[in-house]
PDB file of N, CA and C in Angstrom:
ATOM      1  N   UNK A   1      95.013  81.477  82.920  1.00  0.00           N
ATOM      2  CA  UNK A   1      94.468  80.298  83.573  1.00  0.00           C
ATOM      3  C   UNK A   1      94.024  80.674  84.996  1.00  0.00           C
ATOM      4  N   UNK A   2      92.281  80.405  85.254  1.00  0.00           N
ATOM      5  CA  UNK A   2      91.765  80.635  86.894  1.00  0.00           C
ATOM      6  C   UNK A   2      93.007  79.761  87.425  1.00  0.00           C
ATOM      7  N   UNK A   3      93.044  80.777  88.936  1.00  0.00           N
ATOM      8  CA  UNK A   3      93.886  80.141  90.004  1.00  0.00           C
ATOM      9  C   UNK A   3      93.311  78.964  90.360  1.00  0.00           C
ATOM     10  N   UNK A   4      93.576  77.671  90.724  1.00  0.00           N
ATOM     11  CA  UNK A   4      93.190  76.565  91.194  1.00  0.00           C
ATOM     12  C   UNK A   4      94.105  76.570  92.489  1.00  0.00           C
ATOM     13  N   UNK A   5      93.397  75.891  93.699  1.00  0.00           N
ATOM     14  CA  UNK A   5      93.993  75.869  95.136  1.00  0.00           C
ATOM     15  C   UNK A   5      94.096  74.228  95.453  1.00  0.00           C
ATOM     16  N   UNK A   6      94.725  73.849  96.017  1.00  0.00           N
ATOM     17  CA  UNK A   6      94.246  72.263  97.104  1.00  0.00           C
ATOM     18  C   UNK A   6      94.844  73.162  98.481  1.00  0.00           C
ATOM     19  N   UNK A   7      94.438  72.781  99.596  1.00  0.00           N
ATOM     20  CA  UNK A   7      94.113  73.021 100.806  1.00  0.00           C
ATOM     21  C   UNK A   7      94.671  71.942 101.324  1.00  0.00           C
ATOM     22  N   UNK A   8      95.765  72.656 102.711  1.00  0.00           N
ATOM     23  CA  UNK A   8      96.717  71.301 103.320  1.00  0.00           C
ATOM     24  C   UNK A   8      95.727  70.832 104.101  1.00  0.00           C
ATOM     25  N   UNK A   9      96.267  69.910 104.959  1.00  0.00           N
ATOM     26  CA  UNK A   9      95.657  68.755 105.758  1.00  0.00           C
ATOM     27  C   UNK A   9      95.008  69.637 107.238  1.00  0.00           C
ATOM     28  N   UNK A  10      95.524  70.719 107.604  1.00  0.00           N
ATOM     29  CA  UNK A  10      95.114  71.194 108.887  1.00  0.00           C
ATOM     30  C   UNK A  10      94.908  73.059 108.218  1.00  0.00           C
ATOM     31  N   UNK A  11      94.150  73.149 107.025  1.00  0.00           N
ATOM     32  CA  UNK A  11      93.657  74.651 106.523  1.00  0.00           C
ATOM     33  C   UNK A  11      92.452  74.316 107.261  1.00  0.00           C
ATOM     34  N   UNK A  12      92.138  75.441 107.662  1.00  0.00           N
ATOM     35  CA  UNK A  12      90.664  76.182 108.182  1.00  0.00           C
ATOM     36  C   UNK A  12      89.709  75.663 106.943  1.00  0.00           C
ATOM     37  N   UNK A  13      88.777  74.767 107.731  1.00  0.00           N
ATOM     38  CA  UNK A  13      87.898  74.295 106.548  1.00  0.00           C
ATOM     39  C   UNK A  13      86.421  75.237 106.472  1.00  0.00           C
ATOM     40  N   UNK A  14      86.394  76.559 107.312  1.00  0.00           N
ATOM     41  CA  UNK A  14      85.409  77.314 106.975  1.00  0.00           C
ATOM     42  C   UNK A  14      85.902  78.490 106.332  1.00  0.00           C
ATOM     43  N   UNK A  15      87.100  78.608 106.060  1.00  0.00           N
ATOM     44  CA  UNK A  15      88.074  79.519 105.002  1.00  0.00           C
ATOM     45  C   UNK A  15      87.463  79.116 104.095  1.00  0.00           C
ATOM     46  N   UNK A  16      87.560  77.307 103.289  1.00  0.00           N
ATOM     47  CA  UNK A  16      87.260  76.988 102.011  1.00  0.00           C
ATOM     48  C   UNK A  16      85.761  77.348 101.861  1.00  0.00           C
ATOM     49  N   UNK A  17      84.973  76.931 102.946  1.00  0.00           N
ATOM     50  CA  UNK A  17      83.052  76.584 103.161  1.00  0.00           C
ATOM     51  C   UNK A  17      83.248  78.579 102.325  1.00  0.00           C
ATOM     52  N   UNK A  18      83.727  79.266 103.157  1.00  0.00           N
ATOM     53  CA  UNK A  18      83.585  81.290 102.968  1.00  0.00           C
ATOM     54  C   UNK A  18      84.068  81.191 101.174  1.00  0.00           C
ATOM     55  N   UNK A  19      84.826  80.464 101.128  1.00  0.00           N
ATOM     56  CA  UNK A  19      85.412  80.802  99.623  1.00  0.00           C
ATOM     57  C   UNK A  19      84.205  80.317  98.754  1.00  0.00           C
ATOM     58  N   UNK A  20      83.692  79.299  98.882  1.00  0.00           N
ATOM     59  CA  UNK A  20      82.743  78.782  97.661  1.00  0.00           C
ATOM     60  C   UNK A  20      81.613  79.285  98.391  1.00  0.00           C
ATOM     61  N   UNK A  21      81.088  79.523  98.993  1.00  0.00           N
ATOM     62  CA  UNK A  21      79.865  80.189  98.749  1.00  0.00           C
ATOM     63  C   UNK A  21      79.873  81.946  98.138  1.00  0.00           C
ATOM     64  N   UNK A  22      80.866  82.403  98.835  1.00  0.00           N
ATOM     65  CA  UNK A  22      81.063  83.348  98.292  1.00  0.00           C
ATOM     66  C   UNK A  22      81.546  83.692  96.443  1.00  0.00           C
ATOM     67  N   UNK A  23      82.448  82.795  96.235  1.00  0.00           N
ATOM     68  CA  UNK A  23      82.850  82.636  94.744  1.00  0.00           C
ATOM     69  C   UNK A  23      82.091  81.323  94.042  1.00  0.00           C
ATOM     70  N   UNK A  24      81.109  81.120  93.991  1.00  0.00           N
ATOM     71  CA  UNK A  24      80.486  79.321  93.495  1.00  0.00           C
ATOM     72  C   UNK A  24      81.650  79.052  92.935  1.00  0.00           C
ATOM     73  N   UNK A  25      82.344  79.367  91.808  1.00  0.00           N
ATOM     74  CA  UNK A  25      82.990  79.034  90.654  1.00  0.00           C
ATOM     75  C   UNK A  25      84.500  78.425  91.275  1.00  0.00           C
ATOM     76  N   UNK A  26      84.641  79.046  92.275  1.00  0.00           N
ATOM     77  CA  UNK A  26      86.047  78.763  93.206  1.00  0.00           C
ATOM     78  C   UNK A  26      86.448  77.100  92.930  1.00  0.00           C
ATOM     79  N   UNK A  27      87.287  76.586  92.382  1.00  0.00           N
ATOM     80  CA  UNK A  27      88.530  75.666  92.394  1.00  0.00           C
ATOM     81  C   UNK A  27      89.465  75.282  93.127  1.00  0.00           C
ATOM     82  N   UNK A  28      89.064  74.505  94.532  1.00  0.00           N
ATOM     83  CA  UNK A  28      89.584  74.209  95.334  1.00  0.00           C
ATOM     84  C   UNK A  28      89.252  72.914  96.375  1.00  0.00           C
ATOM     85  N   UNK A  29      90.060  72.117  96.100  1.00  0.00           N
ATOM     86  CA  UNK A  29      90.121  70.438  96.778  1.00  0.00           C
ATOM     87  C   UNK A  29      91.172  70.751  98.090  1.00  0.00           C
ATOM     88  N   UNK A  30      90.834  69.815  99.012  1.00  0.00           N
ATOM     89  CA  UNK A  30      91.220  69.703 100.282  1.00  0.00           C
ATOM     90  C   UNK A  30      92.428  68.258 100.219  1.00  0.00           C
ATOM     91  N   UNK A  31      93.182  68.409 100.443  1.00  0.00           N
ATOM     92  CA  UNK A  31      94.536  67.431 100.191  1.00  0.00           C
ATOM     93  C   UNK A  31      93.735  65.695 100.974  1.00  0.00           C
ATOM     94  N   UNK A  32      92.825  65.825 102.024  1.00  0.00           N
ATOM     95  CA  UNK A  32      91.798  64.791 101.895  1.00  0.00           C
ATOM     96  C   UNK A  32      91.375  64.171 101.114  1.00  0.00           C
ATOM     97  N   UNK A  33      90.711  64.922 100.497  1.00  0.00           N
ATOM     98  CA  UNK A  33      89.590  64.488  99.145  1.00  0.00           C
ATOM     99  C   UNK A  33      90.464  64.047  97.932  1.00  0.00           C
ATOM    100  N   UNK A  34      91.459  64.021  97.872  1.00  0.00           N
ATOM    101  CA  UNK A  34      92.432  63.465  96.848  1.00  0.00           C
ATOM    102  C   UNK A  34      93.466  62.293  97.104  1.00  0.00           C
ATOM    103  N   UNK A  35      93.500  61.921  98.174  1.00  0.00           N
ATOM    104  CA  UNK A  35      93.953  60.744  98.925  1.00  0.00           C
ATOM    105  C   UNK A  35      95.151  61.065  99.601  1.00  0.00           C
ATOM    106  N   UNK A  36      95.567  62.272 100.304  1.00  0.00           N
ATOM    107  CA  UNK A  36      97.107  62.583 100.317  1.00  0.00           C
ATOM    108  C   UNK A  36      97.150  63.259 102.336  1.00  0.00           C
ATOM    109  N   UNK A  37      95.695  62.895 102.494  1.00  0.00           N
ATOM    110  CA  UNK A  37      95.562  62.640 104.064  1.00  0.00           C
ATOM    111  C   UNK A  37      97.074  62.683 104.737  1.00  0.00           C
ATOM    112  N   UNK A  38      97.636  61.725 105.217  1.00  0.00           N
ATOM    113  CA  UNK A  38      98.885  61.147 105.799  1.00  0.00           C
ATOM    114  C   UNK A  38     100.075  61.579 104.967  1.00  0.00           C
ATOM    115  N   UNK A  39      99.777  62.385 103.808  1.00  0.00           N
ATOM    116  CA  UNK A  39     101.014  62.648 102.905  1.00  0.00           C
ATOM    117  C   UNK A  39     102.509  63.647 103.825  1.00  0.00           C
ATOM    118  N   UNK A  40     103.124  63.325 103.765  1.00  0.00           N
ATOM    119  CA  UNK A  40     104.254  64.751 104.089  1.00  0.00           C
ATOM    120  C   UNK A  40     104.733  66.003 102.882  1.00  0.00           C
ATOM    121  N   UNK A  41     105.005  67.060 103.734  1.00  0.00           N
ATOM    122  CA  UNK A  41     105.091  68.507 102.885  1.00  0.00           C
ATOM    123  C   UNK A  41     105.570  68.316 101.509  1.00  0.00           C
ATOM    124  N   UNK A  42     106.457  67.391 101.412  1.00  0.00           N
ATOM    125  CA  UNK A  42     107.265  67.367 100.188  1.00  0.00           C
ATOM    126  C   UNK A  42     106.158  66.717  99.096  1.00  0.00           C
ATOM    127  N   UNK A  43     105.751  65.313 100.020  1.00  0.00           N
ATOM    128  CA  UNK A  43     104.786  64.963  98.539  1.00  0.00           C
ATOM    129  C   UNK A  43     103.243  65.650  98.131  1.00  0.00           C
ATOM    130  N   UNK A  44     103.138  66.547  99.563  1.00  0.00           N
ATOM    131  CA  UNK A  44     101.841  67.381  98.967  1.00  0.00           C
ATOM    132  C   UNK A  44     102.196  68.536  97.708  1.00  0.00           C
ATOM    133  N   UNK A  45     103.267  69.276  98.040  1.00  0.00           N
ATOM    134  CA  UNK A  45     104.128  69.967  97.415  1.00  0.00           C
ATOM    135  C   UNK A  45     104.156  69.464  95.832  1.00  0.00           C
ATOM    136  N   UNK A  46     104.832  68.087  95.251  1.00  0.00           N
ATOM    137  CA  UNK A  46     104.720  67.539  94.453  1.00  0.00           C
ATOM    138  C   UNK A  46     103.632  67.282  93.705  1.00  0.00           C
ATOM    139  N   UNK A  47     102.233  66.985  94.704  1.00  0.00           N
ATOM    140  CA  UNK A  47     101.492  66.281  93.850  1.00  0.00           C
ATOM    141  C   UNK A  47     100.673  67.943  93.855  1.00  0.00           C
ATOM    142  N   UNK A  48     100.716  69.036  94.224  1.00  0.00           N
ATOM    143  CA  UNK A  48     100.034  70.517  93.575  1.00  0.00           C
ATOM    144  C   UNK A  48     100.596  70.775  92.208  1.00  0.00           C
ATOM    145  N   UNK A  49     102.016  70.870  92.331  1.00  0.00           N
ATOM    146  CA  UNK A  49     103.067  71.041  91.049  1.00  0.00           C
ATOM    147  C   UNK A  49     102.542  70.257  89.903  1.00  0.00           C
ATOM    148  N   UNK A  50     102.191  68.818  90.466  1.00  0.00           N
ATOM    149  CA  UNK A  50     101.793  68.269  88.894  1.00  0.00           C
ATOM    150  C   UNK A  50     100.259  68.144  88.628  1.00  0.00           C
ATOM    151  N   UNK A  51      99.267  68.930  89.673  1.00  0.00           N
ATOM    152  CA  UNK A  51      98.240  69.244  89.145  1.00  0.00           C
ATOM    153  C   UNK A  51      98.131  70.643  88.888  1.00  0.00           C
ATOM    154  N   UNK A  52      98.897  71.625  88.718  1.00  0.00           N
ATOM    155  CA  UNK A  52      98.670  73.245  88.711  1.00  0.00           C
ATOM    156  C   UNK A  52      98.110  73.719  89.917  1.00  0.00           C
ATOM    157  N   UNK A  53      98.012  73.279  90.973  1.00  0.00           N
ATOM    158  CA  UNK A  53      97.207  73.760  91.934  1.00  0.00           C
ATOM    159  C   UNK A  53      98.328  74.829  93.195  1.00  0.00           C
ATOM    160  N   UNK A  54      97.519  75.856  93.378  1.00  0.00           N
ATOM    161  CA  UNK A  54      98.375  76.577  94.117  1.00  0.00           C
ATOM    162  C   UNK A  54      97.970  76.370  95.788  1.00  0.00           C
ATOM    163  N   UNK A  55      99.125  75.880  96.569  1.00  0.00           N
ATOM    164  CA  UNK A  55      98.681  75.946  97.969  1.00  0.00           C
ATOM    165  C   UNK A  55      98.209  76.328  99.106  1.00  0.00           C
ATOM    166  N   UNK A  56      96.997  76.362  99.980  1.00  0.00           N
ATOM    167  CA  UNK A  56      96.565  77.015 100.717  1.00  0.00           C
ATOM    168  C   UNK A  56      97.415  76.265 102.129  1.00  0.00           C
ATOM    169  N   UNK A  57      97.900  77.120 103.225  1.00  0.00           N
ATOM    170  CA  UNK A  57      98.805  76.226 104.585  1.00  0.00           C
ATOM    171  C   UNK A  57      98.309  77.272 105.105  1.00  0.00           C
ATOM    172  N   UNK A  58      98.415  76.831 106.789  1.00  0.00           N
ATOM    173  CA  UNK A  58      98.730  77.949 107.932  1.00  0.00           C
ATOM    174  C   UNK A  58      99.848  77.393 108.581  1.00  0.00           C
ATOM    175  N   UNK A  59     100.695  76.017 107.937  1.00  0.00           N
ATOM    176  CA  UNK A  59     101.875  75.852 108.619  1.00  0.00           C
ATOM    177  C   UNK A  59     103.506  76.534 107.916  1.00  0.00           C
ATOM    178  N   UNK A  60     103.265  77.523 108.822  1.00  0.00           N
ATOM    179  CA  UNK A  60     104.460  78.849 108.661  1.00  0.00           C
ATOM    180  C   UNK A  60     105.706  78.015 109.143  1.00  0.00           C
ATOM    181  N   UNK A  61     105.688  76.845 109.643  1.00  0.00           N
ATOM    182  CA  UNK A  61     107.014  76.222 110.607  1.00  0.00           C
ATOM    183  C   UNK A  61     107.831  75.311 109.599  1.00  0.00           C
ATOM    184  N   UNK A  62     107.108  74.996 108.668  1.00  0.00           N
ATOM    185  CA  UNK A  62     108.029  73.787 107.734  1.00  0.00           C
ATOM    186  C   UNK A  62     107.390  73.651 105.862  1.00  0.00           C
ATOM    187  N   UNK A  63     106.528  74.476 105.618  1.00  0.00           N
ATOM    188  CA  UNK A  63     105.781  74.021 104.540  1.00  0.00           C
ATOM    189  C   UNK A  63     106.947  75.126 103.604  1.00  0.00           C
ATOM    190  N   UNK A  64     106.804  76.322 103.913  1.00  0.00           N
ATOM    191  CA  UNK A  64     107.380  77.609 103.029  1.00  0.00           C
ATOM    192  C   UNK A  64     109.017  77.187 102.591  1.00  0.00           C
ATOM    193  N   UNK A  65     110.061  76.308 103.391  1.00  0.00           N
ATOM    194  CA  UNK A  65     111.234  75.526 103.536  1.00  0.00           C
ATOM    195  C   UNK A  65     111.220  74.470 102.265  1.00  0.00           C
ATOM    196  N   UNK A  66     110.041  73.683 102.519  1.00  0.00           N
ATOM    197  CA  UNK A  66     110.081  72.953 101.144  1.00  0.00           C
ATOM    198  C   UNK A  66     109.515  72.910 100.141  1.00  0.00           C
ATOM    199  N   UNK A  67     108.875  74.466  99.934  1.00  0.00           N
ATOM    200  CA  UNK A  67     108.885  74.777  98.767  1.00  0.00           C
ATOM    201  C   UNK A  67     109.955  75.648  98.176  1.00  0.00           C
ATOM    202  N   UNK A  68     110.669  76.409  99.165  1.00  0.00           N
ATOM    203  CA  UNK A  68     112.230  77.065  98.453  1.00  0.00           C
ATOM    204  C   UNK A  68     112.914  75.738  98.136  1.00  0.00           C
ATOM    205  N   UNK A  69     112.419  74.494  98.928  1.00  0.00           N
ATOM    206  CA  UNK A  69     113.960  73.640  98.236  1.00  0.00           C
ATOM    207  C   UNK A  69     113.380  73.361  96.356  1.00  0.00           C
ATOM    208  N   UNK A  70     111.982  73.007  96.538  1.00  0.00           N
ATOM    209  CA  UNK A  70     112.096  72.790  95.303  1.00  0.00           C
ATOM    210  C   UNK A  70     111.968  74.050  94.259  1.00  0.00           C
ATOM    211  N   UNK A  71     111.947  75.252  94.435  1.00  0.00           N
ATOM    212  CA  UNK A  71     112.714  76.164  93.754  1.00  0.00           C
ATOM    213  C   UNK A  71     114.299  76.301  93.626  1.00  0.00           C
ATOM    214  N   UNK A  72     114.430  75.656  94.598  1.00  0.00           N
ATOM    215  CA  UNK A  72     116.076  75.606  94.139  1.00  0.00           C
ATOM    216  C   UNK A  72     116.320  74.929  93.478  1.00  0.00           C
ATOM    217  N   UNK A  73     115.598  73.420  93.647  1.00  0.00           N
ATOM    218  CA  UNK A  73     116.391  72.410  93.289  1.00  0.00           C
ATOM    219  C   UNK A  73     115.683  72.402  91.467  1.00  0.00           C
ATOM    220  N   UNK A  74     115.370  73.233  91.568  1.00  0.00           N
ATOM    221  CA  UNK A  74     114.385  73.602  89.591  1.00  0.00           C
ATOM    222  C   UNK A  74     112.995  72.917  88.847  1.00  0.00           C
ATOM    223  N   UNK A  75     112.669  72.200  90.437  1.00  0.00           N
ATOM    224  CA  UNK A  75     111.229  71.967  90.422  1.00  0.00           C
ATOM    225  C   UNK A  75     110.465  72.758  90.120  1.00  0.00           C
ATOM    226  N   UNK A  76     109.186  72.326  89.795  1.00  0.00           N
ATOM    227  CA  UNK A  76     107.993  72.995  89.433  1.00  0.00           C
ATOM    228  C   UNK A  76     107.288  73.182  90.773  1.00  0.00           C
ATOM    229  N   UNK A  77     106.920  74.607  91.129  1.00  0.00           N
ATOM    230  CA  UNK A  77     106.227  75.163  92.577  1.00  0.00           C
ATOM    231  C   UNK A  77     105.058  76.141  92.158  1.00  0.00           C
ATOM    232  N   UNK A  78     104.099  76.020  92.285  1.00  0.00           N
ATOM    233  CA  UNK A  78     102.823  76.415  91.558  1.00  0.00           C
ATOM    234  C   UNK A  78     102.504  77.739  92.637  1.00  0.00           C
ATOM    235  N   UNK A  79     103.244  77.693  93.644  1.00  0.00           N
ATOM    236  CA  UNK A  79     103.101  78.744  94.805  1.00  0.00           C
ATOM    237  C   UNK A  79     102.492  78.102  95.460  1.00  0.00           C
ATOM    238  N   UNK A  80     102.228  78.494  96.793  1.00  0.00           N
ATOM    239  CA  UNK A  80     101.587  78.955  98.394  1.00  0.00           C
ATOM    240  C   UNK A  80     101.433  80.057  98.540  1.00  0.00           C
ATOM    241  N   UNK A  81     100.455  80.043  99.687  1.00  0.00           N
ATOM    242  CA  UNK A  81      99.607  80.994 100.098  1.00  0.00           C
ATOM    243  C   UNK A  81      99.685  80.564 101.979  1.00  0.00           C
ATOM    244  N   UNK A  82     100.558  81.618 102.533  1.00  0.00           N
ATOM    245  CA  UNK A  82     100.646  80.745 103.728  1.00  0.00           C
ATOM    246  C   UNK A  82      99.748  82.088 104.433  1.00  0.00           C
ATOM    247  N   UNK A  83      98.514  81.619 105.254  1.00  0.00           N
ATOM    248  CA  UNK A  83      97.625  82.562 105.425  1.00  0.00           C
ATOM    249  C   UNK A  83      97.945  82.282 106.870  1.00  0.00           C
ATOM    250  N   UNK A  84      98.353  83.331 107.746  1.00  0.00           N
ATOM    251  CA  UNK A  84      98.488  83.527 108.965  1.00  0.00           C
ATOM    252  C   UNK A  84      97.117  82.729 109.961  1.00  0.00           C
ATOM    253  N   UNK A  85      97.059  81.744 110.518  1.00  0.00           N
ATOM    254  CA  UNK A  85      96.332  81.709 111.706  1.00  0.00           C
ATOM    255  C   UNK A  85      95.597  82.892 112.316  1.00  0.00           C
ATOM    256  N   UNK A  86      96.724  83.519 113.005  1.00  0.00           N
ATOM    257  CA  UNK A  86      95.888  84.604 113.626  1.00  0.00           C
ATOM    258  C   UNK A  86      94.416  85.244 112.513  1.00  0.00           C
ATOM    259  N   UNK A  87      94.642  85.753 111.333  1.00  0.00           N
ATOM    260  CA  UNK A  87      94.165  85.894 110.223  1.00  0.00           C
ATOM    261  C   UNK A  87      92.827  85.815 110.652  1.00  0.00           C
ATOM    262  N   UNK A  88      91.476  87.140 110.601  1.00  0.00           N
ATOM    263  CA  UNK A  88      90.352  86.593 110.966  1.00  0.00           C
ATOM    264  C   UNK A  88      89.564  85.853 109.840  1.00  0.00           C
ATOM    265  N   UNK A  89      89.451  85.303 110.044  1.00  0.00           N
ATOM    266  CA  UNK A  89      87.904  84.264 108.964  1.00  0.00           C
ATOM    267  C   UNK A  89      87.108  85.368 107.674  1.00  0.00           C
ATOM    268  N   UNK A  90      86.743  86.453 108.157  1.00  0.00           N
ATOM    269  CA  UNK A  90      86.656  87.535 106.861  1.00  0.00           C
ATOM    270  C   UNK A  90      87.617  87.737 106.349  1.00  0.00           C
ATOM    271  N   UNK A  91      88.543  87.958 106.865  1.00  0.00           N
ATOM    272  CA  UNK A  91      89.955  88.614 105.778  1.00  0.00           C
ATOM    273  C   UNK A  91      90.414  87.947 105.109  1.00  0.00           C
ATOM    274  N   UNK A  92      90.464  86.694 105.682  1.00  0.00           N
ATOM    275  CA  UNK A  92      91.742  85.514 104.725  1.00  0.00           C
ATOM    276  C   UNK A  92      90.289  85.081 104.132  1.00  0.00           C
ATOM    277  N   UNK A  93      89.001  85.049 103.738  1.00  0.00           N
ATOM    278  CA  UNK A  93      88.184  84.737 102.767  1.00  0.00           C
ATOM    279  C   UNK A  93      88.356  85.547 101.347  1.00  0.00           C
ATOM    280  N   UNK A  94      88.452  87.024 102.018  1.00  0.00           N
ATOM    281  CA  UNK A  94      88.450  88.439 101.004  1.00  0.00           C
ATOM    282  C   UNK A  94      89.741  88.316  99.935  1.00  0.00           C
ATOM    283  N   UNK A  95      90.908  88.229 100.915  1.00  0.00           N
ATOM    284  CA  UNK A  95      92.256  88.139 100.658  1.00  0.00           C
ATOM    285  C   UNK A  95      91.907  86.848  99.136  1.00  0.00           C
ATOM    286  N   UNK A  96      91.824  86.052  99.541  1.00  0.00           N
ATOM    287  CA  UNK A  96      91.927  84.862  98.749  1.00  0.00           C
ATOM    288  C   UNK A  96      90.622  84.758  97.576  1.00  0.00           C
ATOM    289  N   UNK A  97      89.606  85.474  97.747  1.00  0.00           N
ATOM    290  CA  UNK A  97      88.535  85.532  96.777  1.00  0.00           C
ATOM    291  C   UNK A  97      89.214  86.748  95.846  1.00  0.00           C
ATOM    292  N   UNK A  98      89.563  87.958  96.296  1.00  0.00           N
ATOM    293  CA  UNK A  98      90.174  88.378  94.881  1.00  0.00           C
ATOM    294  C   UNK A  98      91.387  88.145  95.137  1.00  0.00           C
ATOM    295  N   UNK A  99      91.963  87.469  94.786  1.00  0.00           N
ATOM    296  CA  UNK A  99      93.029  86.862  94.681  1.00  0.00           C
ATOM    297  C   UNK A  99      92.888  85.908  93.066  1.00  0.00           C
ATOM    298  N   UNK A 100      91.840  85.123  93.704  1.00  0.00           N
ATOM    299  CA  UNK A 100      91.274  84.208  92.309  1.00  0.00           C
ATOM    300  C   UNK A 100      90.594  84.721  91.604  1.00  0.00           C
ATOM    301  N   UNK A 101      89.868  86.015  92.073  1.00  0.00           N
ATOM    302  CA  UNK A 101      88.882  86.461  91.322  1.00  0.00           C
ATOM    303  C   UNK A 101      89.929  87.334  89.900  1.00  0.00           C
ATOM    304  N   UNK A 102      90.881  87.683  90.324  1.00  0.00           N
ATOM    305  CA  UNK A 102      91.635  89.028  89.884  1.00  0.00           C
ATOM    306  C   UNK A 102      93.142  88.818  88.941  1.00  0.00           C
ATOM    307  N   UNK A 103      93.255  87.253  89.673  1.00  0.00           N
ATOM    308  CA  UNK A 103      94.832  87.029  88.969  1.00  0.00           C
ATOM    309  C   UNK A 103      94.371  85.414  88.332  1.00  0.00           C
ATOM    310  N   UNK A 104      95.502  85.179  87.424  1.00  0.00           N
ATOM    311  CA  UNK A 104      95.723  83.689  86.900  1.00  0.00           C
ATOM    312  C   UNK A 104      96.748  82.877  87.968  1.00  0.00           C
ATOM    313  N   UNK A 105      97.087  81.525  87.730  1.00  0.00           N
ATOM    314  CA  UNK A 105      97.893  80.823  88.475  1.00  0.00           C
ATOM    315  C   UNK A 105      99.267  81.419  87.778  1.00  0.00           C
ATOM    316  N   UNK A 106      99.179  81.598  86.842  1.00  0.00           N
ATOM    317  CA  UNK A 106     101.030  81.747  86.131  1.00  0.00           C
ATOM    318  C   UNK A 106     102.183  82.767  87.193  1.00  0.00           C
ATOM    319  N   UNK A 107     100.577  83.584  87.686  1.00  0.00           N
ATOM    320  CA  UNK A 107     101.127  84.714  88.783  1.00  0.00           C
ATOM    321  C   UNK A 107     101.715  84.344  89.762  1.00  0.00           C
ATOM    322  N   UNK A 108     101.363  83.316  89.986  1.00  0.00           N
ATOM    323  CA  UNK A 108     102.596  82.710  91.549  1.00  0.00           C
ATOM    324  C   UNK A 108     102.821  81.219  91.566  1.00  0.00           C
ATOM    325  N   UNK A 109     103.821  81.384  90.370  1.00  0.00           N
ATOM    326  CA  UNK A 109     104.579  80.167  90.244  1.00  0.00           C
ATOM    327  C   UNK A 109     105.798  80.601  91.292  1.00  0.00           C
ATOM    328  N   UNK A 110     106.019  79.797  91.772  1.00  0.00           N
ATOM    329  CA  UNK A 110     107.611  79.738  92.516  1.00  0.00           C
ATOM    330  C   UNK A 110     107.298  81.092  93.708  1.00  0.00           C
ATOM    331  N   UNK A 111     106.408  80.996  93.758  1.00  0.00           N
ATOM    332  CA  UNK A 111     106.240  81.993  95.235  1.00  0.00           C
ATOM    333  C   UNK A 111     105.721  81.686  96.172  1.00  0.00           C
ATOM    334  N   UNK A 112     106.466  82.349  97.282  1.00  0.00           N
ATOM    335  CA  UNK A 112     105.917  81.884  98.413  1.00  0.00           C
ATOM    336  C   UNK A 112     105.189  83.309  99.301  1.00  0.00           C
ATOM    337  N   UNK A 113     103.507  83.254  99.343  1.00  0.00           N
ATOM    338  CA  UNK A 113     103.407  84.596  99.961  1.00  0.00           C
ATOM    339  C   UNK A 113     102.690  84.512 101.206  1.00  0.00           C
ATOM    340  N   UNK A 114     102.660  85.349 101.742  1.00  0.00           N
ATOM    341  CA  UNK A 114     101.957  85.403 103.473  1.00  0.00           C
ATOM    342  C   UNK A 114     101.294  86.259 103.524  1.00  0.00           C
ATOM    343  N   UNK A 115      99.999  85.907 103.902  1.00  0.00           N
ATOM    344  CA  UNK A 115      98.784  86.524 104.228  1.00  0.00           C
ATOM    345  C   UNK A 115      98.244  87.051 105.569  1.00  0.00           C
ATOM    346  N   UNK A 116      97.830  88.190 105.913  1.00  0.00           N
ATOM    347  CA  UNK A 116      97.355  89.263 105.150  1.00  0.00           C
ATOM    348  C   UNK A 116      98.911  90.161 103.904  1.00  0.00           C
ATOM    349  N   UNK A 117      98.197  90.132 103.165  1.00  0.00           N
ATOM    350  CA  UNK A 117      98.910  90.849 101.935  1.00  0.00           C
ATOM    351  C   UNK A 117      99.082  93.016 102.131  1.00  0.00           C
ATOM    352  N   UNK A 118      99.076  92.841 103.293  1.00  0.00           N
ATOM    353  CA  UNK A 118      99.138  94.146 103.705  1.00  0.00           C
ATOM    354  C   UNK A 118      99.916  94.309 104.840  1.00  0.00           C
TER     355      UNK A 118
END
């Protein structure tokens, strides 16, 4: 199964603009565009899990926390992708285009990874 993404409330929205032009085919909604604006970590968290969608954040301070809880607690966690800020605008495009280009979602269920991947 292609990786599918939703994008938190404060992701770099020329990360996503670099991803689809670069990949057309790319699968990825902005936690906006789905009504979850004002949502908190836990119910964005929730509502990826029950669409398959794996998470794009640059918030390293509280997002990666509640997704270990719901690995603990034996929830369904479709993964994150917590892409460093610093991170320049080419890399975290590259990083994340083969990423989708190269793997399925099954690959990072219940993970939590940080980007750059090097």
């Amino acid at each position: 199964m292609t990786v599918r993404f939703v994008a938190d409330e404060n992701f770099n929205r020329r990360i996503i603009v670099g991803l689809q032009r670069r990949t057309g085919s790319i699968d990825v909604v902005r936690v906006q565009d789905v009504g979850l604006r004002t949502a908190d970590d836990p119910e964005v968290l929730r509502w990826a899990a029950d669409e398959g969608r794996v998470l794009l954040t640059h918030d390293i301070a509280t997002m990666p926390d509640f997704a270990y809880e719901r690995i603990t607690a034996g929830q369904p966690m479709p993964g994150v992708f917590v892409v460093r800020a610093t991170l320049a605008l080419a890399a975290a495009i590259d990083e994340l285009s083969l990423i989708a280009e190269v793997s399925d979602s099954d690959e990072w269920n219940g993970q939590v990874v940080y980007l750059p991947l090097r």
